[in-house]
Protein backbone atom coordinates (compact mmCIF):
# COMPACT_ATOMS: atom_id res chain seq x y z
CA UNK A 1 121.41 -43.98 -46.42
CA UNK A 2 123.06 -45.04 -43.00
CA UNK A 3 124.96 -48.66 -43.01
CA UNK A 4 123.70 -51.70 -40.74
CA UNK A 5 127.53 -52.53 -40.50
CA UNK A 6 128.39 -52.45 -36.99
CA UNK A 7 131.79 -50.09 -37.12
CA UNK A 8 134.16 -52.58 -35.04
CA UNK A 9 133.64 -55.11 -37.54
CA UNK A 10 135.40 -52.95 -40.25
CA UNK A 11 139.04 -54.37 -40.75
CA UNK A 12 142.42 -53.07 -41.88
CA UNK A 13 141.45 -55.11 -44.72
CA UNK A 14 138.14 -53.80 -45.11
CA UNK A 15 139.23 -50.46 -44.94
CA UNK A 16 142.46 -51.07 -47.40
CA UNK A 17 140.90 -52.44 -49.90
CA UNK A 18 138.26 -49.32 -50.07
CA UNK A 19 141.35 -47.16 -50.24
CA UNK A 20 142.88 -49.44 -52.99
CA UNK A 21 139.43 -48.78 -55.06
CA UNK A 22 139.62 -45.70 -54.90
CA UNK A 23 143.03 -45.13 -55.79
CA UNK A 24 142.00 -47.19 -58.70
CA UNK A 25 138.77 -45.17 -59.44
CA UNK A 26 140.78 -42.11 -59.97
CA UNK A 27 143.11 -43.29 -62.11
CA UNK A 28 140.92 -44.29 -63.98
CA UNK A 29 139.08 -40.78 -64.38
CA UNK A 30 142.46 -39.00 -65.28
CA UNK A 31 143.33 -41.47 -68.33
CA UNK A 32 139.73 -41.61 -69.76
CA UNK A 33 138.52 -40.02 -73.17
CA UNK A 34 136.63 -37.42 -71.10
CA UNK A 35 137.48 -33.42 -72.25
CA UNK A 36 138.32 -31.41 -69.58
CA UNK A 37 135.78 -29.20 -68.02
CA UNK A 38 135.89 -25.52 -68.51
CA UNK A 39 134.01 -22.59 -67.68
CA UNK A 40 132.23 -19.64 -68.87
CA UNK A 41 131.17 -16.25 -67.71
CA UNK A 42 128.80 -14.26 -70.20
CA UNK A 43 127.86 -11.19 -69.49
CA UNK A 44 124.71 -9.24 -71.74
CA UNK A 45 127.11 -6.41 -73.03
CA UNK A 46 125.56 -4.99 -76.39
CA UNK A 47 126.85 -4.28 -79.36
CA UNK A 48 127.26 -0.39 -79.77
CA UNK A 49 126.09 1.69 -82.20
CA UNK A 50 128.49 4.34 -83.26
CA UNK A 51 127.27 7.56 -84.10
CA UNK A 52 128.49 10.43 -83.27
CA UNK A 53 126.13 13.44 -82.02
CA UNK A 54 128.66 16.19 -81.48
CA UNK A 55 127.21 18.32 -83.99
CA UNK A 56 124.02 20.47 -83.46
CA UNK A 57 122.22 19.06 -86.00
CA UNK A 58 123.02 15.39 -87.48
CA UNK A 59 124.78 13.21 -85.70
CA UNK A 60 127.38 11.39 -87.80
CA UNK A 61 126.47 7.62 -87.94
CA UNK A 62 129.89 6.53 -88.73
CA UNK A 63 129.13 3.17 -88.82
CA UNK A 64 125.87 0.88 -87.23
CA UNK A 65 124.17 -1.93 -86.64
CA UNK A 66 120.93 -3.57 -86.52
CA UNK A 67 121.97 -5.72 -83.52
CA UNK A 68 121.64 -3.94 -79.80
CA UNK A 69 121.63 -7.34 -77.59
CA UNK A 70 124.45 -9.44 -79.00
CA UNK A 71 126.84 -10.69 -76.67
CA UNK A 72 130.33 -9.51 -76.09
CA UNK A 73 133.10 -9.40 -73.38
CA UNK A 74 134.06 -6.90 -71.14
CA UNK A 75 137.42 -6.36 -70.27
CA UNK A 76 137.73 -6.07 -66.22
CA UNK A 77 141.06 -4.42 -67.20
CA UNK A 78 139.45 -1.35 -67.89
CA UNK A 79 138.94 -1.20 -63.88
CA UNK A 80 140.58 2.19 -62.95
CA UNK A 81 144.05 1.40 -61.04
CA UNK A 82 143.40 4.17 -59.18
CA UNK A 83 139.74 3.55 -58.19
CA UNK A 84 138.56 0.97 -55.09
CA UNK A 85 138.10 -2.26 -55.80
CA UNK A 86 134.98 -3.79 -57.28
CA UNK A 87 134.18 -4.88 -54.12
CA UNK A 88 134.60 -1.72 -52.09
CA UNK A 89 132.81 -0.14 -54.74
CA UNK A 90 129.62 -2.71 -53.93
CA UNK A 91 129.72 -2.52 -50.53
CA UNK A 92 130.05 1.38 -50.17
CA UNK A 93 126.28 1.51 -52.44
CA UNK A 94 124.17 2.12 -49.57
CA UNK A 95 126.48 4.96 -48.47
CA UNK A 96 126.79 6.36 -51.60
CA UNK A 97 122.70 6.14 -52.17
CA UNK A 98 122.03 7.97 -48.68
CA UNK A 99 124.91 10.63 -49.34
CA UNK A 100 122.78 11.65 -52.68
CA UNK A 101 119.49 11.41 -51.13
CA UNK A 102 120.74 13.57 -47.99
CA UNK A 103 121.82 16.23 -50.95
CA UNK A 104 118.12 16.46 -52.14
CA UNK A 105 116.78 19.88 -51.87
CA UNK A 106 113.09 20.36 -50.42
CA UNK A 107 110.06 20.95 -52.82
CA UNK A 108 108.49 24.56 -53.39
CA UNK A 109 105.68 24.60 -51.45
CA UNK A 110 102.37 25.75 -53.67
CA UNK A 111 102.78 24.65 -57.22
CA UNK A 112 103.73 21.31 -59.27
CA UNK A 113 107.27 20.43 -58.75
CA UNK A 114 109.28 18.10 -61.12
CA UNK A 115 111.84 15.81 -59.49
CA UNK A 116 113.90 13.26 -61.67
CA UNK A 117 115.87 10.08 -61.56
CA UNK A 118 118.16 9.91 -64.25
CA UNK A 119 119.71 6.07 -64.98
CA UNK A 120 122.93 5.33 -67.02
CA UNK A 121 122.62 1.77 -67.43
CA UNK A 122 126.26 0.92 -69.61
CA UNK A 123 129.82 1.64 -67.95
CA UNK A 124 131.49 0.50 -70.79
CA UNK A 125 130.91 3.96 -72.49
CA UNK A 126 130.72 7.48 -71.57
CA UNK A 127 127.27 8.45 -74.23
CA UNK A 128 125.11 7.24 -71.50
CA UNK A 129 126.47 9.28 -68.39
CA UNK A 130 127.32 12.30 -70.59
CA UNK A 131 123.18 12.06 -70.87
CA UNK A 132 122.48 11.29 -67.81
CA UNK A 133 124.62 14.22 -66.32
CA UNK A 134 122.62 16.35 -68.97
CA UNK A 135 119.11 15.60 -67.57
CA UNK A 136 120.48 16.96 -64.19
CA UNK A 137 121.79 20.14 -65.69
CA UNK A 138 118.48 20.44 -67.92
CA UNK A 139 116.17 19.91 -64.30
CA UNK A 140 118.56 22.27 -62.30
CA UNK A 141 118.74 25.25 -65.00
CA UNK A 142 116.49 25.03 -67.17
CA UNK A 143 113.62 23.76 -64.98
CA UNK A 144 114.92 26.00 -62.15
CA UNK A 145 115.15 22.96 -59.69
CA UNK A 146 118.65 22.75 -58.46
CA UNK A 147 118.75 19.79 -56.14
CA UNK A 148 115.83 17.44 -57.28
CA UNK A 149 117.80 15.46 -59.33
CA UNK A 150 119.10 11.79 -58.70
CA UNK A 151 121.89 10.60 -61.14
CA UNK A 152 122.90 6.68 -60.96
CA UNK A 153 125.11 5.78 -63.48
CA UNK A 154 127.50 2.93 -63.89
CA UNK A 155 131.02 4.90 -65.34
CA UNK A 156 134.79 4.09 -64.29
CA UNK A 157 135.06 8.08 -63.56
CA UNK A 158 132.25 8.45 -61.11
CA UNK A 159 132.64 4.90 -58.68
CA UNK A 160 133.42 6.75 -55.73
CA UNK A 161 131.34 10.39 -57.24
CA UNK A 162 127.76 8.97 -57.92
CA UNK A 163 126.03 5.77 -56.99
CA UNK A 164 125.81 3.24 -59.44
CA UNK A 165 123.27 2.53 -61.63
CA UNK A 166 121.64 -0.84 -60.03
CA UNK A 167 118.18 -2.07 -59.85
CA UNK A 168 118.93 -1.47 -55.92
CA UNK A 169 119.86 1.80 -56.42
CA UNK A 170 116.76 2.55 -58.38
CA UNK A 171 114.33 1.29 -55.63
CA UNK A 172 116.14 3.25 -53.19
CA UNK A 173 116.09 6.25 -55.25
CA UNK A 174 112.28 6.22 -55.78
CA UNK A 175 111.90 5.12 -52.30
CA UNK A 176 113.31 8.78 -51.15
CA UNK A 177 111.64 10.78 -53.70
CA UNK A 178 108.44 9.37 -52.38
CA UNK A 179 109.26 11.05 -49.04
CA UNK A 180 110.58 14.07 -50.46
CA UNK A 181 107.83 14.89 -53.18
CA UNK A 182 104.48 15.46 -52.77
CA UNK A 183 103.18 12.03 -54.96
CA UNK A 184 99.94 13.55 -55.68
CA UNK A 185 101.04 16.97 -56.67
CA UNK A 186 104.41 16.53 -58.02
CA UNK A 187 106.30 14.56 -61.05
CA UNK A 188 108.24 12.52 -61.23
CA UNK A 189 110.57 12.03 -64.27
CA UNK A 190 112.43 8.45 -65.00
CA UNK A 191 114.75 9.02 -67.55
CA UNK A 192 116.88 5.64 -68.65
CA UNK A 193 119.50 5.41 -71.25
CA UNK A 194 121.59 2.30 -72.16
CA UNK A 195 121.55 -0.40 -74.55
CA UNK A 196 118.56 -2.35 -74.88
CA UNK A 197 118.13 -6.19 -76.30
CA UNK A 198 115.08 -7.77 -78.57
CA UNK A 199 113.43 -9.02 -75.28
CA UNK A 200 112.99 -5.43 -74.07
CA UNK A 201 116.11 -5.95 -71.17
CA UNK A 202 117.84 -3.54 -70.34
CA UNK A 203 121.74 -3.36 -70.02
CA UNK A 204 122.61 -2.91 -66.73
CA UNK A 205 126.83 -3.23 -66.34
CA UNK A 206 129.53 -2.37 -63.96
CA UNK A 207 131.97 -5.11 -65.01
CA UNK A 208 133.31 -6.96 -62.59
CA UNK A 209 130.20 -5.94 -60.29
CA UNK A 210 127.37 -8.27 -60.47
CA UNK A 211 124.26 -6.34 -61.62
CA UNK A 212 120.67 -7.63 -61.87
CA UNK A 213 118.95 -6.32 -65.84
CA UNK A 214 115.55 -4.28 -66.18
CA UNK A 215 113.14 -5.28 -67.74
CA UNK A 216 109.71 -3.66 -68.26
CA UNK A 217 108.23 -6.06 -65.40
CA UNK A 218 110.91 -5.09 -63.12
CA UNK A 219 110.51 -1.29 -63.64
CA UNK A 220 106.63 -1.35 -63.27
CA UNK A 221 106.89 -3.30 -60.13
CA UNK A 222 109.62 -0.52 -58.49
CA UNK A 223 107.21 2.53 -59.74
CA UNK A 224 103.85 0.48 -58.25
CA UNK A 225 105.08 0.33 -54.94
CA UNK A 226 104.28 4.45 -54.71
CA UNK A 227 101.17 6.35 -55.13
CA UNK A 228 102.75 9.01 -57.45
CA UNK A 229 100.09 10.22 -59.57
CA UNK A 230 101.73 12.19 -62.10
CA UNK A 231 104.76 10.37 -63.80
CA UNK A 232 107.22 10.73 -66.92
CA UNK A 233 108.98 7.83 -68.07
CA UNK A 234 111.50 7.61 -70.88
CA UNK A 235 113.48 4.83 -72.12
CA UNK A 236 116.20 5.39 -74.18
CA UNK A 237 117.60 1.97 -75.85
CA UNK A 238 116.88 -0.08 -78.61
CA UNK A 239 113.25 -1.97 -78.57
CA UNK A 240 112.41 0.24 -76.00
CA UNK A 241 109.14 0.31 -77.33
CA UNK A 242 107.85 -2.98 -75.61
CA UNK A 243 107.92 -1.13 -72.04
CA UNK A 244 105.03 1.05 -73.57
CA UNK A 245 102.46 -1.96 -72.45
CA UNK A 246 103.66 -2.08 -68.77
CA UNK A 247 104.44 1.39 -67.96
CA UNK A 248 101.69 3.25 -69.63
CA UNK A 249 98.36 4.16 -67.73
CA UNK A 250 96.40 7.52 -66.56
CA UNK A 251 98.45 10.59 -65.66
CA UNK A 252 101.68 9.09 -66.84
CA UNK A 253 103.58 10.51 -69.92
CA UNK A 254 105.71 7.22 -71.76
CA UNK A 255 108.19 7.52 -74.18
CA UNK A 256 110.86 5.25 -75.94
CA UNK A 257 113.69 6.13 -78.52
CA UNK A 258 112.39 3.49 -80.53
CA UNK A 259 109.51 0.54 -81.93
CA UNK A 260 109.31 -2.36 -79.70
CA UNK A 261 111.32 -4.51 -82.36
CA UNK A 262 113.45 -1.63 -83.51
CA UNK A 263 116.95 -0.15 -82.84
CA UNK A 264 118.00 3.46 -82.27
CA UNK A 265 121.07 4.87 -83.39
CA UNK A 266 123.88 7.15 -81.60
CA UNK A 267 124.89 5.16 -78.30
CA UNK A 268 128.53 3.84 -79.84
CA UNK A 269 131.43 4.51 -78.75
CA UNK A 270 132.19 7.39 -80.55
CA UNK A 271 129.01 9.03 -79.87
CA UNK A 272 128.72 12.00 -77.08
CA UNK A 273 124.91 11.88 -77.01
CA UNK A 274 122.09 9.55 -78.25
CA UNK A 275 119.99 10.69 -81.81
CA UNK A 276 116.88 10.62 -79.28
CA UNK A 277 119.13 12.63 -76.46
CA UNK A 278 120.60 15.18 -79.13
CA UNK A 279 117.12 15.63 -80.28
CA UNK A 280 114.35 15.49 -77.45
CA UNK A 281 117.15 16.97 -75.09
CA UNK A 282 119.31 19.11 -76.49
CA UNK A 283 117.36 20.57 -79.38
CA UNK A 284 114.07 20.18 -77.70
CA UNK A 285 113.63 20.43 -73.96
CA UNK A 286 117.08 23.11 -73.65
CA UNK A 287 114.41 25.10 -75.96
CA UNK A 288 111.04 23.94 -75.34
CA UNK A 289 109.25 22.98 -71.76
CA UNK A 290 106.74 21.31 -73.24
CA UNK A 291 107.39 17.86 -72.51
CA UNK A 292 105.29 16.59 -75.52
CA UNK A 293 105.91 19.09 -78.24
CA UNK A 294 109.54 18.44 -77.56
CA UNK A 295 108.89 14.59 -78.60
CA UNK A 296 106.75 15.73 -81.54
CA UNK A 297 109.78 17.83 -83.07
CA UNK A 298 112.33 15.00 -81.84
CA UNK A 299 110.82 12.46 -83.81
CA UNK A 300 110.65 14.69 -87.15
CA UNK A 301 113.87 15.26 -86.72
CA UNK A 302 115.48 11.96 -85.84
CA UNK A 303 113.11 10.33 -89.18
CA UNK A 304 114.98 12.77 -91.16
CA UNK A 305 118.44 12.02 -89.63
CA UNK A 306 117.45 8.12 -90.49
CA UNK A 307 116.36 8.83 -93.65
CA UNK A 308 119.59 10.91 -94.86
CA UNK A 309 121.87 7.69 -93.47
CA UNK A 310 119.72 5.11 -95.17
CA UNK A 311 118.79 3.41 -91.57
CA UNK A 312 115.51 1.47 -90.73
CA UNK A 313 113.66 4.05 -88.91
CA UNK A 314 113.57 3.60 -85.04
CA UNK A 315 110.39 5.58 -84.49
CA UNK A 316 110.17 6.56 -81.26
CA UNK A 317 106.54 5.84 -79.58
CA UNK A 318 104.48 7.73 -77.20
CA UNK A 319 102.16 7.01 -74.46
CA UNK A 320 99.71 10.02 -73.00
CA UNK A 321 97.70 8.71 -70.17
CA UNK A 322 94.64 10.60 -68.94
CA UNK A 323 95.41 14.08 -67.43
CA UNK A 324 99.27 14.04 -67.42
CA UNK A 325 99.24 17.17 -70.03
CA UNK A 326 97.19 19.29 -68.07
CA UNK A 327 99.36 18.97 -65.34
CA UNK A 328 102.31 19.31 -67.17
CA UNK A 329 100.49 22.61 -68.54
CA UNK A 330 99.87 23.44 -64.78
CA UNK A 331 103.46 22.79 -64.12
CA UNK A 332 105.11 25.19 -66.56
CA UNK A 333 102.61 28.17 -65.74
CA UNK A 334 104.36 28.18 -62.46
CA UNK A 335 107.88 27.79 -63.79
CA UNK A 336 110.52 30.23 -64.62
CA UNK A 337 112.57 28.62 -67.21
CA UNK A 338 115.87 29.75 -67.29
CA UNK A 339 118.11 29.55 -70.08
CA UNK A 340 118.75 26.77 -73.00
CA UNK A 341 121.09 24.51 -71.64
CA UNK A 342 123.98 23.86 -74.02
CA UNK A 343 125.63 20.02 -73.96
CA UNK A 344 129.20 19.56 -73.33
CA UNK A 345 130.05 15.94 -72.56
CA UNK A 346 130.91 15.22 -69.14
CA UNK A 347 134.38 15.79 -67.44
């Protein structure tokens, strides 16, 4: 509120005794009972759980948890010395995001193509890029579509190799596979693997780089802004099952690695792949085209991995929307699989 006082009235006086108040003010403040202030930064980091999947058949859950979305903190130490800085890593995104896109190869004109975005959401461990990396070599070999992969992934080896894994990055990525793809001929595969929390978020981390979470609202709204008429979505994290409601509709394929309030197993630490990786993946997909058989066997065999570990069953859901299998079907008549892919984690 402006003062009435007319400013040559104010005296020395006037003006020392305001100083002398607030002299006194202060002191005041630094003697009182008050505690001092702090602050906090929390990041959503969850709580691994660590199985190993190294072998061909069971993974080893060497130890777990029911708890995906508990919070935890990252150490910014881990920041590669000899990697930019967090800040050079942000700003060089959209370069990074064009370089990958300008790497694209063109469609084969005449029959269904399959191009794929594969996410790794966690940086704090290598399970999810060693999967991630996977899905490319699965879609360039096996598939026999070198080039129509995009791989975002948030890992300290890969800040200045592949963009990072943002919500950003995403857009952008879907953005230029709408221009490259035919939407109402091709697919287009979403495959996202990280740790998931109880409220169906999904861990998206780069610590020290400031990262917006997915949710299921957030990754409708990014696929809605295309016409693609054919789409496969998988989410691979715990209580992945609640983006079954949002993502789900005709001529789109969904699938999670687990119930909407349950956890899946194999993304510690220790782990190389995911249960749901090692099995719809490796054992499936490497041998199998068949996008759906492949989820049928995965879950038989993940329920018996679960059962011989004594761990509350994940079980994996599954979302066929109206016509997505016959064009699936359509797609493998025309394809010339190569060879079974075999998994080696990423170097």
């Amino acid at each position: 509120m402006p003062s009435h006082l007319d400013p040559r009235r104010r005296t020395p006086i006037y003006v020392l005794g305001a100083f002398i108040a607030g002299c006194l003010l202060t002191l005041g403040v630094l003697h009182s009972d008050l505690a001092p202030m702090t602050t906090s930064h929390q990041h959503f980091v969850a709580v691994p759980v660590a199985h190993s999947g190294t072998t061909a058949s069971t993974p080893d859950p060497s130890s777990s948890s029911d708890i995906d979305d508990a919070s935890a903190d990252v150490d910014s130490g881990d920041w590669p010395a000899d990697a930019p800085t967090p800040e050079q890593v942000f700003t060089a995104q959209p370069d990074a995001l064009r370089k990958a896109i300008a790497a694209l190869a063109p469609r084969t004109p005449g029959k269904p193509n399959v191009y794929a975005v594969a996410f790794g959401g966690d940086g704090s461990q290598d399970v999810f890029r060693n999967e991630v990396e996977y899905v490319d070599a699965l879609v360039s070999k096996r598939f026999a579509s070198p080039g129509h992969t995009l791989v975002l992934e948030n890992n300290p080896a890969t800040l200045v190799t592949r963009p990072l894994a943002s919500w950003t990055n995403l857009e952008g990525a879907i953005d230029a596979l709408a221009r490259v793809m035919d939407p109402r001929e091709d697919i287009l595969v979403v495959y996202l693997a990280t740790h998931g929390g109880s409220d169906h978020s999904l861990l998206v981390d780069m610590d020290p780089i400031p990262l917006d979470q997915l949710d299921p609202e957030g990754l409708s709204a990014i696929l809605s802004r295309h016409a693609f008429r054919w789409k496969v979505v998988v989410v691979n994290a715990c209580y992945s099952g609640g983006f079954v409601p949002k993502l789900s509709g005709p001529g789109t394929l969904v699938m999670t690695s687990a119930r909407e309030d349950r956890t899946s197993f194999g993304c510690g630490a220790d782990s190389d792949i995911t249960y749901f990786g090692r099995a719809w993946l490796v054992d499936g997909l490497s041998n199998s085209t068949d996008f759906v058989d492949a989820f049928g066997k995965a879950k038989t065999e993940i329920a018996a991995w679960e059962k011989k570990d004594a761990l509350l069953a994940s079980e994996p859901q599954i979302a066929v929307g109206d016509g997505i299998e016959d064009k699936l079907a359509a797609w493998r008549k025309g394809l010339k699989a190569g060879p079974a892919v075999r998994f080696e984690p990423a170097k």
